[in-house]
PDB file of N, CA and C in Angstrom:
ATOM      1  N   UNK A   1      -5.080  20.044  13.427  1.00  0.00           N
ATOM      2  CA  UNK A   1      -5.361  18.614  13.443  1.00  0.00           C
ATOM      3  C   UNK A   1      -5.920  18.217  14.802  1.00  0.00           C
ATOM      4  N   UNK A   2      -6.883  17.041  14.869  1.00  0.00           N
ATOM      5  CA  UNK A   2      -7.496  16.326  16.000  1.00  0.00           C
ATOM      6  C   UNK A   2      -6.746  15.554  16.455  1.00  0.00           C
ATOM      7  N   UNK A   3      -7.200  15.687  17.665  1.00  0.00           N
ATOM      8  CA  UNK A   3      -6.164  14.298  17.782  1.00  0.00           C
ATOM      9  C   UNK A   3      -6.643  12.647  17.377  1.00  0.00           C
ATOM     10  N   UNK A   4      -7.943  12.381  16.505  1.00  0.00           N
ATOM     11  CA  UNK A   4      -7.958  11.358  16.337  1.00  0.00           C
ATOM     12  C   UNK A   4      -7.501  11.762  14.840  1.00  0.00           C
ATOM     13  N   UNK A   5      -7.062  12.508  14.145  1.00  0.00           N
ATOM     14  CA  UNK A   5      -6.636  12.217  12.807  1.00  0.00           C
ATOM     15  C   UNK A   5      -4.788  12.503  13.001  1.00  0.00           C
ATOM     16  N   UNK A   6      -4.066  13.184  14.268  1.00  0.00           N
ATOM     17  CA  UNK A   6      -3.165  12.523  14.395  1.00  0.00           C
ATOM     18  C   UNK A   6      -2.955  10.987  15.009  1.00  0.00           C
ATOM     19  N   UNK A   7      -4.018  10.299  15.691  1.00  0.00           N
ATOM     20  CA  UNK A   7      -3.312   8.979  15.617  1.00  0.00           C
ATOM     21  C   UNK A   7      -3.384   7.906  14.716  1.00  0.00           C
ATOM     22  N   UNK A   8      -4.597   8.714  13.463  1.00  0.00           N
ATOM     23  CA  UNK A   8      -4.442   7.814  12.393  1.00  0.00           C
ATOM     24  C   UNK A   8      -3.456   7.764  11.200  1.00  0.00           C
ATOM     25  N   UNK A   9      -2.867   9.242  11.347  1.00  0.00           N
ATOM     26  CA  UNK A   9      -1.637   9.163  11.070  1.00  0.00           C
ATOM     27  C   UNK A   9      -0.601   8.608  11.189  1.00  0.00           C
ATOM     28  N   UNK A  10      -0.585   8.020  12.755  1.00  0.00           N
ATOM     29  CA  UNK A  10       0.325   7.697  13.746  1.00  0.00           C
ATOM     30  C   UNK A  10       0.386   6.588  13.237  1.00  0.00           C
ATOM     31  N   UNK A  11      -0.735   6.296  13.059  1.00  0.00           N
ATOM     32  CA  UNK A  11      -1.042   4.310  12.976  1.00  0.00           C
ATOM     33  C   UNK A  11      -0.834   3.940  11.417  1.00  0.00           C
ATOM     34  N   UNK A  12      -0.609   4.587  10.178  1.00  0.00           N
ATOM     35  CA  UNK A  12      -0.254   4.743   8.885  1.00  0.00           C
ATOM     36  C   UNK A  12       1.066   4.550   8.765  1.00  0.00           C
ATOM     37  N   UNK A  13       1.317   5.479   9.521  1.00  0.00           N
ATOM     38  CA  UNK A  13       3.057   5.578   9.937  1.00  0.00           C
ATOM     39  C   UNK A  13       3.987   4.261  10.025  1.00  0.00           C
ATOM     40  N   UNK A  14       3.657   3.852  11.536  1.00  0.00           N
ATOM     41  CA  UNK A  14       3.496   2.522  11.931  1.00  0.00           C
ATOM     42  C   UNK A  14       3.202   1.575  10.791  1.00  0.00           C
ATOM     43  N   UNK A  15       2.297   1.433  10.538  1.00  0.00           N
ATOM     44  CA  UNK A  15       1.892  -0.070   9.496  1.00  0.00           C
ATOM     45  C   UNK A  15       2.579  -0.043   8.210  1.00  0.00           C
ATOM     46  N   UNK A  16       3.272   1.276   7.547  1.00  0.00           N
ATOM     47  CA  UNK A  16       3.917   1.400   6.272  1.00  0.00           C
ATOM     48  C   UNK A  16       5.456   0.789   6.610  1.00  0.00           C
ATOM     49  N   UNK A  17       5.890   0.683   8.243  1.00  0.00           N
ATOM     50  CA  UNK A  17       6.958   0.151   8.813  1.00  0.00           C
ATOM     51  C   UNK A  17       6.940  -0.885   8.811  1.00  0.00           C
ATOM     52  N   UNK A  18       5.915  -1.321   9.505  1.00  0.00           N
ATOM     53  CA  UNK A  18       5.479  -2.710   9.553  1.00  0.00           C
ATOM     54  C   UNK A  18       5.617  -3.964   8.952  1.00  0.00           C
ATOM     55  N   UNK A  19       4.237  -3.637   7.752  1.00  0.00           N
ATOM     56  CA  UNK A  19       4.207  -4.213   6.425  1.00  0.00           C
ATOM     57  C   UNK A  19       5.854  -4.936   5.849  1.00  0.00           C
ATOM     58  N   UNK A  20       6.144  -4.189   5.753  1.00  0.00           N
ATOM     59  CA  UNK A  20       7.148  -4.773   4.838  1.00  0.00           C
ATOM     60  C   UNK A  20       8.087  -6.094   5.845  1.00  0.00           C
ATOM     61  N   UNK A  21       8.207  -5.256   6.853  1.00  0.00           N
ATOM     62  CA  UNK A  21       9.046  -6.540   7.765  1.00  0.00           C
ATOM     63  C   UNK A  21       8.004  -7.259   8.230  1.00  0.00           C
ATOM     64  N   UNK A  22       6.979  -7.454   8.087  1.00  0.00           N
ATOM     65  CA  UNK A  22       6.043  -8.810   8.072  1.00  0.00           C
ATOM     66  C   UNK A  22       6.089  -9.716   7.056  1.00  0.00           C
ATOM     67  N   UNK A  23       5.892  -8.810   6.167  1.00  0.00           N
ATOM     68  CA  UNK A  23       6.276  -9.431   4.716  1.00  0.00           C
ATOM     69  C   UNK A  23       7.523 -10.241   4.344  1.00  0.00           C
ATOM     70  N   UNK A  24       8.948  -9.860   5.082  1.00  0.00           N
ATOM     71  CA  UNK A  24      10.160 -10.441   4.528  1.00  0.00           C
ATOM     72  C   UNK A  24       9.712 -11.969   5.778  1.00  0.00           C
ATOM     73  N   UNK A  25       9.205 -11.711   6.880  1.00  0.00           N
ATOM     74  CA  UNK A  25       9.202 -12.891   7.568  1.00  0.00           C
ATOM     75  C   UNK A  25       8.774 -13.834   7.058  1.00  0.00           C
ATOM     76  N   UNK A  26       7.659 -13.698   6.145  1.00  0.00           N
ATOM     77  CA  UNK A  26       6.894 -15.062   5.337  1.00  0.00           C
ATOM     78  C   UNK A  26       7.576 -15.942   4.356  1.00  0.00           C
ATOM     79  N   UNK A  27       6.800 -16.674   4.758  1.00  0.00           N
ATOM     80  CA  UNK A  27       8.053 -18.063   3.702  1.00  0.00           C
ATOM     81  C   UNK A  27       7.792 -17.793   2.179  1.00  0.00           C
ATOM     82  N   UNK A  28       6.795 -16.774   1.664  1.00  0.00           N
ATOM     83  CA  UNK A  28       6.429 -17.243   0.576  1.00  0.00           C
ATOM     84  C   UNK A  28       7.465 -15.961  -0.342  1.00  0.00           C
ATOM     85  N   UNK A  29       8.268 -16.678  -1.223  1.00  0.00           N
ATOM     86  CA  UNK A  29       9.233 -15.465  -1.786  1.00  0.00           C
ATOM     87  C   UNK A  29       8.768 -14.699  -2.740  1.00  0.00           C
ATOM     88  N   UNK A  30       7.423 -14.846  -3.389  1.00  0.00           N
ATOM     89  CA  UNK A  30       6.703 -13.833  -4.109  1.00  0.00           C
ATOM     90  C   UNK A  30       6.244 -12.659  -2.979  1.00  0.00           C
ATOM     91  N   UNK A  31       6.213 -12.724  -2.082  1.00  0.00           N
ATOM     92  CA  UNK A  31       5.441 -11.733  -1.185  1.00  0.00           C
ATOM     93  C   UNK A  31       6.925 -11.215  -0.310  1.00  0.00           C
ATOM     94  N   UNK A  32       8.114 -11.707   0.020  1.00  0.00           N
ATOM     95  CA  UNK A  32       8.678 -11.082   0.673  1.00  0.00           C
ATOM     96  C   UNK A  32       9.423  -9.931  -0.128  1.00  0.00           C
ATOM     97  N   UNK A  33       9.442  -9.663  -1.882  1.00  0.00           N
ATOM     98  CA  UNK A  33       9.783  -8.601  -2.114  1.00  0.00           C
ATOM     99  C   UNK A  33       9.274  -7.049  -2.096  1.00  0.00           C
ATOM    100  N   UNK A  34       7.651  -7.496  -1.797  1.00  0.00           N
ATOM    101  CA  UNK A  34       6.948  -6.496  -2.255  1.00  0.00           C
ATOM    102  C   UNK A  34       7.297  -5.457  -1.546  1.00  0.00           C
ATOM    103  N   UNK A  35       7.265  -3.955  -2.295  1.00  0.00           N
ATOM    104  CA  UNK A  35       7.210  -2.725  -2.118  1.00  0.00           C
ATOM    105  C   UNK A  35       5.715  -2.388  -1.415  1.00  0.00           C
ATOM    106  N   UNK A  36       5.967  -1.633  -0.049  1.00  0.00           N
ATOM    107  CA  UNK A  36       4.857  -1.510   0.015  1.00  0.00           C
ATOM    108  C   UNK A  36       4.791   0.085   0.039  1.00  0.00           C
ATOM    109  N   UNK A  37       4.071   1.278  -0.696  1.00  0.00           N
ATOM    110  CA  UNK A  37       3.773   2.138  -1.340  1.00  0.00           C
ATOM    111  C   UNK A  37       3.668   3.239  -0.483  1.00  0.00           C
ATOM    112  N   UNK A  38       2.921   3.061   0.551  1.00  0.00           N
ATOM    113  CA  UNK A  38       1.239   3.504   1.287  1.00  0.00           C
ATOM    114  C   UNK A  38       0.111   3.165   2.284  1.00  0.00           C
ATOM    115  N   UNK A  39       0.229   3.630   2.939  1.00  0.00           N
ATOM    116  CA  UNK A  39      -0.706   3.204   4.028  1.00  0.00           C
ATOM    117  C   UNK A  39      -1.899   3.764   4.296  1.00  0.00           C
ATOM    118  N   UNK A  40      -3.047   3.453   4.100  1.00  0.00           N
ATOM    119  CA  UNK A  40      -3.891   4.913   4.148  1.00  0.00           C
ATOM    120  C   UNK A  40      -5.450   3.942   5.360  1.00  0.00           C
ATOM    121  N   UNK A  41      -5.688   4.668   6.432  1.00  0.00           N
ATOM    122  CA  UNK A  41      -6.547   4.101   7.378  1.00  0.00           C
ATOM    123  C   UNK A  41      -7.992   4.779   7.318  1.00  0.00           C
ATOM    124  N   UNK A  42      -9.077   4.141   6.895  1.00  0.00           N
ATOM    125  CA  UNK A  42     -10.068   4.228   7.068  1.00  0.00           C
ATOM    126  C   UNK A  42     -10.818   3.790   7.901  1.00  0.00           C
ATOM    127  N   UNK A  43     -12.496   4.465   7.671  1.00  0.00           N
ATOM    128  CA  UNK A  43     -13.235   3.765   8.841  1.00  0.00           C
ATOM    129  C   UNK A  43     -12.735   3.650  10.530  1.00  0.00           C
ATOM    130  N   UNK A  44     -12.153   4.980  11.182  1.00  0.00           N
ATOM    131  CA  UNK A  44     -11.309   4.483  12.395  1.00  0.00           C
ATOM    132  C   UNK A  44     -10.612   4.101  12.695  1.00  0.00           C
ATOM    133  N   UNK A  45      -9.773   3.735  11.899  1.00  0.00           N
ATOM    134  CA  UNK A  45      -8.787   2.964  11.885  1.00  0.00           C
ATOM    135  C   UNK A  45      -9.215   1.573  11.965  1.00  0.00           C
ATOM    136  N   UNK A  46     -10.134   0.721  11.269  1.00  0.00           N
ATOM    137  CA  UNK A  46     -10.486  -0.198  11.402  1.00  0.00           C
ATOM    138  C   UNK A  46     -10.279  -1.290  10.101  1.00  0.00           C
ATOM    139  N   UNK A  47     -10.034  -0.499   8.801  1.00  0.00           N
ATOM    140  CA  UNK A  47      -9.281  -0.972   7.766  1.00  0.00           C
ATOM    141  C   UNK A  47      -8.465   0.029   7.204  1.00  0.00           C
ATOM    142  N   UNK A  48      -7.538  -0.602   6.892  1.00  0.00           N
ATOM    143  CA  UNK A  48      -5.968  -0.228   6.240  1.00  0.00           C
ATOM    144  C   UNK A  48      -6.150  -0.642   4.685  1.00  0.00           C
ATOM    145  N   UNK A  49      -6.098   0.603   4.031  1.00  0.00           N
ATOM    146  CA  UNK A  49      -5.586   0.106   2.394  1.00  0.00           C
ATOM    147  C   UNK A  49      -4.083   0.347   2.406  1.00  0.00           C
ATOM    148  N   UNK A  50      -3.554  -0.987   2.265  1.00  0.00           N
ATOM    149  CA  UNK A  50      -2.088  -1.107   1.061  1.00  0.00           C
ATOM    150  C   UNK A  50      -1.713  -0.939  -0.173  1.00  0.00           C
ATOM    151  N   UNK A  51      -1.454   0.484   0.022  1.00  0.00           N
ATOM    152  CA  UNK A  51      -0.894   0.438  -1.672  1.00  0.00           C
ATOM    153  C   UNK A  51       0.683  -0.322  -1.878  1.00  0.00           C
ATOM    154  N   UNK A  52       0.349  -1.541  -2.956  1.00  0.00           N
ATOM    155  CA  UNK A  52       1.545  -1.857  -3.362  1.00  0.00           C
ATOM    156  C   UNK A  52       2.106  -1.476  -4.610  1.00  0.00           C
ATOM    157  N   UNK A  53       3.742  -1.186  -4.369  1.00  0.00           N
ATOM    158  CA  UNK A  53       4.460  -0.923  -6.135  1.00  0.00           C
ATOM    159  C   UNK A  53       4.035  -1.956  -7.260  1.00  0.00           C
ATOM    160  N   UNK A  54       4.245  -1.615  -8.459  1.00  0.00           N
ATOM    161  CA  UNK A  54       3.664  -2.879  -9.481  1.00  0.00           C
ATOM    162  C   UNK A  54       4.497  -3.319 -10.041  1.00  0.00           C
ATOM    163  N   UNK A  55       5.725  -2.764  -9.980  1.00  0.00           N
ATOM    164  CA  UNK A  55       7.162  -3.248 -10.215  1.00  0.00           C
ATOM    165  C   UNK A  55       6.972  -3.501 -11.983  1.00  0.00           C
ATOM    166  N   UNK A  56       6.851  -5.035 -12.094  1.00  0.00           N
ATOM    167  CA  UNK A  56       6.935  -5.443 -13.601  1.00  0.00           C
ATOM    168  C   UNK A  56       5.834  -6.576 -13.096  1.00  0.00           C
ATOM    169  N   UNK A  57       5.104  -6.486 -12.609  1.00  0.00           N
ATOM    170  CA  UNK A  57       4.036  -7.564 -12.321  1.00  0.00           C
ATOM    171  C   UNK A  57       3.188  -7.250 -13.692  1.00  0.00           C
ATOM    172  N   UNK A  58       2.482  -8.881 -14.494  1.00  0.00           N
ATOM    173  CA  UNK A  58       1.641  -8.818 -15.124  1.00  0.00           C
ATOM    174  C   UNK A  58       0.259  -8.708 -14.338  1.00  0.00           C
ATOM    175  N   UNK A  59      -0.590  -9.047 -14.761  1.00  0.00           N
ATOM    176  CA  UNK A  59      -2.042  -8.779 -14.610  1.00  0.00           C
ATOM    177  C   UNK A  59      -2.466 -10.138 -13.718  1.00  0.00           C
ATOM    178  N   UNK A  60      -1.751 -11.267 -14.324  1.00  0.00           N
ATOM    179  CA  UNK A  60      -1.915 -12.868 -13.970  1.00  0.00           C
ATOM    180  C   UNK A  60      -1.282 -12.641 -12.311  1.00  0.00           C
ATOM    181  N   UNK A  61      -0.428 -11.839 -12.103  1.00  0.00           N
ATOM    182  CA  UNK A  61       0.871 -12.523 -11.444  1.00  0.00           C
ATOM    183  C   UNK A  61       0.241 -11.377 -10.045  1.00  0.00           C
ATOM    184  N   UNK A  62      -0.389 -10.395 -10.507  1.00  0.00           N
ATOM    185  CA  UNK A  62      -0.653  -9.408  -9.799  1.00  0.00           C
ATOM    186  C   UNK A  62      -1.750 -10.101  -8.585  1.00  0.00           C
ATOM    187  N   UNK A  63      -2.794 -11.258  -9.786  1.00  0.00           N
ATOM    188  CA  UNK A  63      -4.092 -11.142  -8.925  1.00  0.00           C
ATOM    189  C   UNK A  63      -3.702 -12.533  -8.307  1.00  0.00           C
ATOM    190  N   UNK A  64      -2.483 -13.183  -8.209  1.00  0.00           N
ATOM    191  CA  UNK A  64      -1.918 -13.774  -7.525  1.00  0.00           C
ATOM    192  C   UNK A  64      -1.261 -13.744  -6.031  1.00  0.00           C
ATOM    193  N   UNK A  65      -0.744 -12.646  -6.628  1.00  0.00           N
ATOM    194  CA  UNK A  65      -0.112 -12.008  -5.182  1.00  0.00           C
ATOM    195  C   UNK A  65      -1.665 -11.501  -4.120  1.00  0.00           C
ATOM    196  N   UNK A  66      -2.173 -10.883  -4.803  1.00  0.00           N
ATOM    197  CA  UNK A  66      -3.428 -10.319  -4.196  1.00  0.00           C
ATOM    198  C   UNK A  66      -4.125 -11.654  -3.527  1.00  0.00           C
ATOM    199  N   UNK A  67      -3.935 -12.286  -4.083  1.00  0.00           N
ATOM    200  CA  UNK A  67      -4.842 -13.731  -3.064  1.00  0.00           C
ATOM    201  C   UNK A  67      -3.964 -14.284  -2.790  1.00  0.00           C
ATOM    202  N   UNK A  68      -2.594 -14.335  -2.594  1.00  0.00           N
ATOM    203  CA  UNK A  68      -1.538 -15.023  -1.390  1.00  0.00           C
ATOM    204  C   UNK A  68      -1.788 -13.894  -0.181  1.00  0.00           C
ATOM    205  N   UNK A  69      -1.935 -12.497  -0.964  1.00  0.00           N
ATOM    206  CA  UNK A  69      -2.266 -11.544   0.724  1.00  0.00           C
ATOM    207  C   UNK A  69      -2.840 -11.646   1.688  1.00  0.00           C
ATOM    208  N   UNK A  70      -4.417 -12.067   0.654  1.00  0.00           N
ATOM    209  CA  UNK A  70      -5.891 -12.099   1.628  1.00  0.00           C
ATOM    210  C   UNK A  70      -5.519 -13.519   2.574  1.00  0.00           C
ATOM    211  N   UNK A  71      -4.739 -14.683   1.638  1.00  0.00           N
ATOM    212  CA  UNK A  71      -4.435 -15.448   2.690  1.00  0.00           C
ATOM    213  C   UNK A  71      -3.501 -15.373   3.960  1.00  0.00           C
ATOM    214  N   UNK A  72      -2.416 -14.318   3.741  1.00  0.00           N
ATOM    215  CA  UNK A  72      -1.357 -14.302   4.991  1.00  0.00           C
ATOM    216  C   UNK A  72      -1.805 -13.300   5.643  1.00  0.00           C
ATOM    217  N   UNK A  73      -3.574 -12.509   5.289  1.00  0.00           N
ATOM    218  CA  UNK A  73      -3.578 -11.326   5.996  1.00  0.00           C
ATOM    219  C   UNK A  73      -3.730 -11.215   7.426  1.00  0.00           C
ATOM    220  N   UNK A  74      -3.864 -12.315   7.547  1.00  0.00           N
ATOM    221  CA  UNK A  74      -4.195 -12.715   9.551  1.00  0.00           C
ATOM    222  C   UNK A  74      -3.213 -12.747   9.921  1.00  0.00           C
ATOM    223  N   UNK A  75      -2.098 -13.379   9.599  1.00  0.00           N
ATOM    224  CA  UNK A  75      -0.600 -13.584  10.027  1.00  0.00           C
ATOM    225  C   UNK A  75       0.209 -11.971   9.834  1.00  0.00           C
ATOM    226  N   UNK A  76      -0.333 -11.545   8.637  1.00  0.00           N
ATOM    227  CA  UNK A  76       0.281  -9.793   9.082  1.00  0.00           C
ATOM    228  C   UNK A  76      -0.010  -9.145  10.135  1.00  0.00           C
ATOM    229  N   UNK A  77      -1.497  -8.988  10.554  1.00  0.00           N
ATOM    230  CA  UNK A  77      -2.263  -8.290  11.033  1.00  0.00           C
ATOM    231  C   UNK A  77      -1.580  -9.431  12.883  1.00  0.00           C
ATOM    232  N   UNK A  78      -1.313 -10.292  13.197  1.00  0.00           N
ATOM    233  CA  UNK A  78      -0.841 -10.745  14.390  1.00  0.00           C
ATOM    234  C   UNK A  78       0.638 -10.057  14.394  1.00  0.00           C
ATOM    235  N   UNK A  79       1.357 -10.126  13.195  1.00  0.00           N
ATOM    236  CA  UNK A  79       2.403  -9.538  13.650  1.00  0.00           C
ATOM    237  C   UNK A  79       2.977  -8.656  13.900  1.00  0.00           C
ATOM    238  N   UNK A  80       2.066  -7.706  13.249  1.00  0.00           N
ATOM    239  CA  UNK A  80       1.958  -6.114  13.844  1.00  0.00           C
ATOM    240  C   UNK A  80       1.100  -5.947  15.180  1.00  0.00           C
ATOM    241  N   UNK A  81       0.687  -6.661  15.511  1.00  0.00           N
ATOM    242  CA  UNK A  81       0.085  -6.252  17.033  1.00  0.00           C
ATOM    243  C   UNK A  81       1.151  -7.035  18.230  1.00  0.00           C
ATOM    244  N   UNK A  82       1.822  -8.240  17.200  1.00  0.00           N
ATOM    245  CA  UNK A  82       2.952  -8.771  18.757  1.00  0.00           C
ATOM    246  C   UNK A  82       3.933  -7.598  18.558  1.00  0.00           C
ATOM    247  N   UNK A  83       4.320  -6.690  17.462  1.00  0.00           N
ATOM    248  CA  UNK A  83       5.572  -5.673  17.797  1.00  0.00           C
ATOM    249  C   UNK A  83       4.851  -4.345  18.170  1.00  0.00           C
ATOM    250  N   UNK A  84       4.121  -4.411  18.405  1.00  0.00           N
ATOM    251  CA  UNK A  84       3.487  -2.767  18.568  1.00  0.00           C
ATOM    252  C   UNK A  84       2.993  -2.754  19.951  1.00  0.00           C
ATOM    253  N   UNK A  85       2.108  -4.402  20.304  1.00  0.00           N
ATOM    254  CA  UNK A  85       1.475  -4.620  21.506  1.00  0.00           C
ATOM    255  C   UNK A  85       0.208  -4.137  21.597  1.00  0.00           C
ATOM    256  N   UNK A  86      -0.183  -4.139  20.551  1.00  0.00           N
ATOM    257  CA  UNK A  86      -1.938  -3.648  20.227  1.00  0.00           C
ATOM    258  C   UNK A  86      -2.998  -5.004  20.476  1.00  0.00           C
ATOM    259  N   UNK A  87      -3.833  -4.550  20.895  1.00  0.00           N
ATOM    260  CA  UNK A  87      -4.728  -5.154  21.475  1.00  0.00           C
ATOM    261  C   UNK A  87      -5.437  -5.632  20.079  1.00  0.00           C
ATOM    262  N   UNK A  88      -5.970  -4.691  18.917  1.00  0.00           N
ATOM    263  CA  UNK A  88      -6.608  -5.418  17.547  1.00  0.00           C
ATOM    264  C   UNK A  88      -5.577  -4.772  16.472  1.00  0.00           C
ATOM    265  N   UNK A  89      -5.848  -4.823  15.320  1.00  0.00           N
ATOM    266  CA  UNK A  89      -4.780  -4.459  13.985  1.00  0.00           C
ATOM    267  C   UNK A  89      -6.084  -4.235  13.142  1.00  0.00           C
ATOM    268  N   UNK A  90      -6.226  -3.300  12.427  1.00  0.00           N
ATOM    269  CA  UNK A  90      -6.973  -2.831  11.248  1.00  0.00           C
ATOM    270  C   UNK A  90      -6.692  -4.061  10.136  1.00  0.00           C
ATOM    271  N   UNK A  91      -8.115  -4.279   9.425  1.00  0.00           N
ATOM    272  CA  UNK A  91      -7.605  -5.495   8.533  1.00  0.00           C
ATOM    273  C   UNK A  91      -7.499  -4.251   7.338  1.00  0.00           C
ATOM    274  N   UNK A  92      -6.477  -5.324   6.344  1.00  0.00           N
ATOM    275  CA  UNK A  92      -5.717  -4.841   5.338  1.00  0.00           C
ATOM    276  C   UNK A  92      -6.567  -5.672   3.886  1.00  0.00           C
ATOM    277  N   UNK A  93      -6.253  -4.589   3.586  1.00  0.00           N
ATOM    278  CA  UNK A  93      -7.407  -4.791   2.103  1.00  0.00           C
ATOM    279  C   UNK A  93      -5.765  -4.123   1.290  1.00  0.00           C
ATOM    280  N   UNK A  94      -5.481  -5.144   0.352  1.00  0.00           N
ATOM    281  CA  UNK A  94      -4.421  -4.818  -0.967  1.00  0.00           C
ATOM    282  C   UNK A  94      -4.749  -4.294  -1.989  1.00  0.00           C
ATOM    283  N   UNK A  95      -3.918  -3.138  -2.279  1.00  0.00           N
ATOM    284  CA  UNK A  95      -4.174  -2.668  -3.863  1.00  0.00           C
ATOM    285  C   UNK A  95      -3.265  -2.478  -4.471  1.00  0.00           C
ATOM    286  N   UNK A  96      -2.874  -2.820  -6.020  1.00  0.00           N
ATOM    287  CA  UNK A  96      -1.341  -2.261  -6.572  1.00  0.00           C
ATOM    288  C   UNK A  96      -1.723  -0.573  -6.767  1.00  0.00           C
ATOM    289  N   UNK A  97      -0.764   0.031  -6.080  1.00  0.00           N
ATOM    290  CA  UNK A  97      -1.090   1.546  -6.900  1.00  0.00           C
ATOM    291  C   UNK A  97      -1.024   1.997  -8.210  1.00  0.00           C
ATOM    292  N   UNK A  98      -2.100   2.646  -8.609  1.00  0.00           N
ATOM    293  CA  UNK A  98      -2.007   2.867 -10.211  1.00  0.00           C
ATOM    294  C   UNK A  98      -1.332   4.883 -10.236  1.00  0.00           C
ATOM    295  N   UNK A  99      -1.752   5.403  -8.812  1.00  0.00           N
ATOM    296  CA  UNK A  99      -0.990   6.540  -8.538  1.00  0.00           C
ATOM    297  C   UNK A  99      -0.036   7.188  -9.554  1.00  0.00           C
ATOM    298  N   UNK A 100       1.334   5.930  -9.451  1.00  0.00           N
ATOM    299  CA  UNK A 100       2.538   6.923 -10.369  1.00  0.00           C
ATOM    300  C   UNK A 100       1.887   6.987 -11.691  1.00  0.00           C
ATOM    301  N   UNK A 101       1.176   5.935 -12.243  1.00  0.00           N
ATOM    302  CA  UNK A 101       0.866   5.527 -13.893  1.00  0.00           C
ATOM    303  C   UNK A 101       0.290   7.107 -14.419  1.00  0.00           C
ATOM    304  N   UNK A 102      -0.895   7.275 -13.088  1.00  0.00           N
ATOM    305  CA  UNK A 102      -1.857   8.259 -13.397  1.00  0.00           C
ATOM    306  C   UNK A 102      -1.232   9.383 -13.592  1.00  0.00           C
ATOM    307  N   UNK A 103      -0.041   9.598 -12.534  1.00  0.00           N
ATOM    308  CA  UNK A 103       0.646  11.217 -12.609  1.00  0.00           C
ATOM    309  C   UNK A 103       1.566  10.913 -13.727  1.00  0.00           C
ATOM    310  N   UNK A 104       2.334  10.112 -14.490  1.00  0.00           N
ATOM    311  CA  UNK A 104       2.879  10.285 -15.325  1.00  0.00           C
ATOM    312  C   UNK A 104       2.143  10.310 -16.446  1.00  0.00           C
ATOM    313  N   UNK A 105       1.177   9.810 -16.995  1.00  0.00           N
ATOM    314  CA  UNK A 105       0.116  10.206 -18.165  1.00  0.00           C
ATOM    315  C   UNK A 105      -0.296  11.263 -18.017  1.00  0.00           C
ATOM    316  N   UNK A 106      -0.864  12.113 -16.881  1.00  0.00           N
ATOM    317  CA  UNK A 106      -0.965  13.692 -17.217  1.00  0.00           C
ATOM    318  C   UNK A 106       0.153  14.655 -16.991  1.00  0.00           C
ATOM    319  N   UNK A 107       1.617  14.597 -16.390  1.00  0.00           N
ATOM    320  CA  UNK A 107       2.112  15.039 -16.769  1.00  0.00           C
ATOM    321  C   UNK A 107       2.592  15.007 -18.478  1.00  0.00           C
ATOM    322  N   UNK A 108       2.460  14.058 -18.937  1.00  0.00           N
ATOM    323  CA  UNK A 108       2.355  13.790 -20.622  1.00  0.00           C
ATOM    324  C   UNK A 108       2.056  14.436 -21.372  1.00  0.00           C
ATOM    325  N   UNK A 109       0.497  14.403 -20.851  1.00  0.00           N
ATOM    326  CA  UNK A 109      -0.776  15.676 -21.246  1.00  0.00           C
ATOM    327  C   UNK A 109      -0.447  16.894 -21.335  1.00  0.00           C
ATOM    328  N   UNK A 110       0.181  17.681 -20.091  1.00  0.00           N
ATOM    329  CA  UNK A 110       0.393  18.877 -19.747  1.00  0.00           C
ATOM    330  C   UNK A 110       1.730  19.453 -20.687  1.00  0.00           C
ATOM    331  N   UNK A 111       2.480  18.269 -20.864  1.00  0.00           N
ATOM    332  CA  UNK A 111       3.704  18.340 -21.668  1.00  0.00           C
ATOM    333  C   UNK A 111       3.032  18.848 -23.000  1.00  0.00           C
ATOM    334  N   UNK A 112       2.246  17.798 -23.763  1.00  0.00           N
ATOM    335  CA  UNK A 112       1.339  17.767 -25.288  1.00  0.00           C
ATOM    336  C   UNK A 112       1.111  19.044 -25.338  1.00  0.00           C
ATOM    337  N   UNK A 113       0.030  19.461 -24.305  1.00  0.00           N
ATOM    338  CA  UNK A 113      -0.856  20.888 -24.452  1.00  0.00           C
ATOM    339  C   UNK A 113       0.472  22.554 -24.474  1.00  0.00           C
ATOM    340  N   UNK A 114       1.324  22.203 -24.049  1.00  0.00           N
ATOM    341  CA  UNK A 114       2.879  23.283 -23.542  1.00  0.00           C
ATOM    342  C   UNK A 114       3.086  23.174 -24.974  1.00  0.00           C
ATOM    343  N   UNK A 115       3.823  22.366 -25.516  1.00  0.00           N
ATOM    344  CA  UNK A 115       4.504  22.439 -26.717  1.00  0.00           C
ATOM    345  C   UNK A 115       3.222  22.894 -28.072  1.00  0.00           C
ATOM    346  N   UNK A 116       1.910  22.305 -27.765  1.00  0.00           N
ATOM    347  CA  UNK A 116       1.142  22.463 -29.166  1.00  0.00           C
ATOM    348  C   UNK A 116       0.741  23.975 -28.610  1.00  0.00           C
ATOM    349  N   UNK A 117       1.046  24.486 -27.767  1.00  0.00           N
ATOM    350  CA  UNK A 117       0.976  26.186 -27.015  1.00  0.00           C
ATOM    351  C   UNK A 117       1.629  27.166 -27.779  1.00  0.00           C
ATOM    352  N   UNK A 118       2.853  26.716 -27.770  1.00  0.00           N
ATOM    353  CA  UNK A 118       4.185  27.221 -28.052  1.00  0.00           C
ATOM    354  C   UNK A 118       4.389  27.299 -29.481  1.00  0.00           C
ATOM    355  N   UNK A 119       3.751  25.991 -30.296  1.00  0.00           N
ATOM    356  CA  UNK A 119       3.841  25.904 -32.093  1.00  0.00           C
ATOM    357  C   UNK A 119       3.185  26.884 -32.247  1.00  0.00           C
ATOM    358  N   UNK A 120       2.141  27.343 -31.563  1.00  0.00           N
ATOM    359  CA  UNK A 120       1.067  28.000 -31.956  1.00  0.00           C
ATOM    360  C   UNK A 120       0.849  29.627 -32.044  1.00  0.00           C
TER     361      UNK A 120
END
């Protein structure tokens, strides 16, 4: 490893800490439960994707939360630089992760194809 892909590690690390205790600080109680998943830094560390859990969120409720984010995303992004003492904060772009959905439908698959193996 480089050392600029250990400090983007470093800084993943950090913001998956972060996140969430930024999150419980906000007044808004749809956003202080969220699970946050994932941290993954692109571009230099210059944007941060959030993967969030999807818990039991509908579709309505999801793209709700997603635009209460984009609005508190300045207020995250300050409050990870007053506890860290960083000079800028990578802006944060939200996503619900579809991750587990995906690995549990092909483990499914792999299950289907084993057993119609085995009849056979």
């Amino acid at each position: 490893m480089n050392p600029a892909e250990i400090k983007k590690l470093r800084t993943e690390s950090i913001l998956k800490e972060l996140i969430p205790e930024a999150l419980a600080s906000l007044d808004d109680e749809n956003l202080k439960n969220l699970c946050v998943v994932d941290v993954e830094c692109k571009k230099g560390r210059y944007d941060a994707f959030v993967y969030l859990d999807k818990m039991f969120f509908n579709t309505h409720e999801q793209e709700k939360i997603l635009l209460s984010l984009k609005k508190a995303s300045k207020a995250l992004q300050n409050y990870c630089m007053s506890e860290q003492g960083w000079y800028r904060c990578p802006n944060f772009h939200f996503k619900f992760d579809d991750r587990l959905e995906y690995q549990n439908h092909m483990d499914a698959l792999f299950e289907k194809i084993k057993k119609e193996r085995n009849e056979s």
